[in-house]
Protein backbone atom coordinates (compact mmCIF):
# COMPACT_ATOMS: atom_id res chain seq x y z
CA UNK A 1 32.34 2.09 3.72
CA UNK A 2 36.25 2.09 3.55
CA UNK A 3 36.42 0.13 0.80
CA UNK A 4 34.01 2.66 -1.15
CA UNK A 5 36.42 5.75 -0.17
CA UNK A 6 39.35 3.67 -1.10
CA UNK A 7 37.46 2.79 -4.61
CA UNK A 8 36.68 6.18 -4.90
CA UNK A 9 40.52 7.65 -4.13
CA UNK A 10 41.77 5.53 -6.63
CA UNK A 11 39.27 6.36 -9.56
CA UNK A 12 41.21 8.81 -11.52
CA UNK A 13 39.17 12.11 -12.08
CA UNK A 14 37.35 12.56 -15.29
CA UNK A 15 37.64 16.07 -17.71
CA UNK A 16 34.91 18.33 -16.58
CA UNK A 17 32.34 19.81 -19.39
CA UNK A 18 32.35 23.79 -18.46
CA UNK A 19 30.98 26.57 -20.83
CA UNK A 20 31.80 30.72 -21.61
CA UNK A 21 31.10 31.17 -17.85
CA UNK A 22 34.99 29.81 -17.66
CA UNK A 23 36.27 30.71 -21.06
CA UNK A 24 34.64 32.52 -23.61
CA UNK A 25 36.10 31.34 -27.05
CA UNK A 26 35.35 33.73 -29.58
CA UNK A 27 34.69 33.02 -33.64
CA UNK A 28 38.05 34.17 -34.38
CA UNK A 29 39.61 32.17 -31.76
CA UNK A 30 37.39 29.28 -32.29
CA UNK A 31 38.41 29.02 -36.11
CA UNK A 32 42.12 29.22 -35.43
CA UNK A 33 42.19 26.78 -32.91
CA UNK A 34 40.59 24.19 -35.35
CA UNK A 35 43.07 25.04 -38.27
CA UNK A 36 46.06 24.40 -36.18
CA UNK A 37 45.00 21.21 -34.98
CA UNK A 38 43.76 19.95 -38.56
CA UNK A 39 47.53 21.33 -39.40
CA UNK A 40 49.04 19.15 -37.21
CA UNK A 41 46.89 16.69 -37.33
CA UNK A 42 45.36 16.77 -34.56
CA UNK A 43 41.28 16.84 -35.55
CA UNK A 44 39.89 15.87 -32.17
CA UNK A 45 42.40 17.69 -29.96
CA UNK A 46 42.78 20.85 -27.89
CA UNK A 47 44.04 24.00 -27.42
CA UNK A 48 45.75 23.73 -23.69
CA UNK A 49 45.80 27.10 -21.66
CA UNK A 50 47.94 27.23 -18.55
CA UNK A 51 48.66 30.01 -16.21
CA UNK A 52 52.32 29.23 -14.66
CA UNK A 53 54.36 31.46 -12.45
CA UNK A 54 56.73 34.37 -14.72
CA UNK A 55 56.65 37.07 -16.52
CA UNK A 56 57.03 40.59 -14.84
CA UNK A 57 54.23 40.66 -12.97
CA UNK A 58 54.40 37.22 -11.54
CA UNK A 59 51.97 35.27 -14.02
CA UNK A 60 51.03 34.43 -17.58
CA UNK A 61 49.61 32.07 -20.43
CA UNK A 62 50.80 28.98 -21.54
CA UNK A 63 49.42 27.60 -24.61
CA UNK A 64 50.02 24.30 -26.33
CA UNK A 65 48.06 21.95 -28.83
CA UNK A 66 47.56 18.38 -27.12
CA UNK A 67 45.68 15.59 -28.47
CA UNK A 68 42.88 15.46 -25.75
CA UNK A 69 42.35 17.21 -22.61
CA UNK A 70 43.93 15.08 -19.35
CA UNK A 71 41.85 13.95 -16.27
CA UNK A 72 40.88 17.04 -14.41
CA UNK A 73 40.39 19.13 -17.02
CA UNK A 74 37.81 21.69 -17.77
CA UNK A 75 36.93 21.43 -21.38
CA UNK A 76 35.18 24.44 -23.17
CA UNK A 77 33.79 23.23 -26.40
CA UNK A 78 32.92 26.10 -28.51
CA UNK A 79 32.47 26.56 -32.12
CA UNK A 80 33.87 23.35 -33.33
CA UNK A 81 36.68 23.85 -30.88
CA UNK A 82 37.94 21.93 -27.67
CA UNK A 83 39.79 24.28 -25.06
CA UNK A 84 40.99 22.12 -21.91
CA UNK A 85 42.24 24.20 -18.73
CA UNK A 86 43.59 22.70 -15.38
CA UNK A 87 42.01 23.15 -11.98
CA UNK A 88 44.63 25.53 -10.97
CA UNK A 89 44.35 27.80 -13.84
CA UNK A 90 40.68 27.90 -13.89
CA UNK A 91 40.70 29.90 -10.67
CA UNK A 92 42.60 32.81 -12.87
CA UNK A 93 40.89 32.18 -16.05
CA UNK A 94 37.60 32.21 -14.65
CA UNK A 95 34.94 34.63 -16.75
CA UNK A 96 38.00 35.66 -19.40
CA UNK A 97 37.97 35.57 -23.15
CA UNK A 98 39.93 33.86 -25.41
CA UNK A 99 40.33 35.90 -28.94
CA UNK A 100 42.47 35.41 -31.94
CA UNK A 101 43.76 38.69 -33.40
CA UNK A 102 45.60 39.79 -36.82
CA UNK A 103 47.31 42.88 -36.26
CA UNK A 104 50.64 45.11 -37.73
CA UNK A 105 52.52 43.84 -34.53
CA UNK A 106 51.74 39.62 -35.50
CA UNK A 107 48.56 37.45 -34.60
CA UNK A 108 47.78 35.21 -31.91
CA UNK A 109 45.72 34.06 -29.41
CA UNK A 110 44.90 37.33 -26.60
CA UNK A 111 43.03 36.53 -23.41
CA UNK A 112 41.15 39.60 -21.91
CA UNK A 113 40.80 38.43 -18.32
CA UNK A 114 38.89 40.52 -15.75
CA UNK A 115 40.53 38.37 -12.80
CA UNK A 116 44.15 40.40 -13.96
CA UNK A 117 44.54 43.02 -11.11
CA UNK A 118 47.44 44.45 -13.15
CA UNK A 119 49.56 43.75 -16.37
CA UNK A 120 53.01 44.78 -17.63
CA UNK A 121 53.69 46.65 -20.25
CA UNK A 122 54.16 44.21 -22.85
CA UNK A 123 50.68 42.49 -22.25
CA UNK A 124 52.33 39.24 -21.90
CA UNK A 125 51.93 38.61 -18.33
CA UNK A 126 49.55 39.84 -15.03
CA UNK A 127 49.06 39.55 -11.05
CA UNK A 128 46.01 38.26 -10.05
C-alpha cells in the first residue's frame, strides 16, 4: 500500500477538462483568443488567466498566451478556444465570464465575475 501512495505522490497532476460552470467564454472572447494565438503562432495554445495579489482592492487578472495549459490546470475549451486557469484562481473565477470588448476607451479581454465583493474605480482590480 505504501508503495501505491508513494507512486501516486509522485505522478504529476494532469490539466483538468472544466466547462462555463468555471468560465464562461463568450463568442467575442472566444474569437480573439484564437487570433492572437494564430498571431503568434501559437494554434494549439491558451489564453492563461491568473488572479495574483494587487491592484487597489487587493486582487486582479493576469492574462498571458502560453503554448499549453500546465499540470493542474483547468482548461475551458470553448468555441475553438483553450482557456487554462490554476487551482488557486479557480476559487475566484468560479461562475465568471470572460468577454472581449471594442470600445472608445480600447478593447480587451473584461471578466464580469459575481465572486468580486467590490471593485475599484478603474475596473482593473476587486476583493473577493
Amino acid at each position: 500500500m505504501l508503495a501505491s501512495l508513494q507512486a501516486t505522490a509522485a505522478a504529476p497532476a494532469a490539466v483538468r477538462p472544466a466547462d462555463e460552470r468555471l468560465l464562461k467564454v463568450t463568442p467575442a472572447a472566444a474569437a480573439r483568443i484564437r487570433a492572437l494565438l494564430t498571431k503568434r503562432g501559437l494554434a494549439g495554445g491558451v489564453l492563461r488567466v491568473a488572479v495574483v495579489g494587487g491592484g487597489c482592492s487587493g486582487l486582479q487578472y493576469q492574462m498571458d498566451l502560453q503554448a499549453a495549459p500546465a499540470a493542474g490546470d483547468f482548461l475551458v475549451e470553448s468555441d475553438g478556444a483553450r482557456v487554462a486557469v490554476d487551482a488557486r484562481s479557480a476559487l475566484y473565477v468560479t461562475g465568471a465570464e470572460l468577454d472581449y470588448v471594442e470600445a472608445l476607451q480600447g478593447a480587451g479581454f473584461k471578466i464580469k465575475n459575481p465572486n468580486a465583493a467590490s471593485t475599484c474605480s478603474c475596473g482593473e482590480s476587486f476583493s473577493a
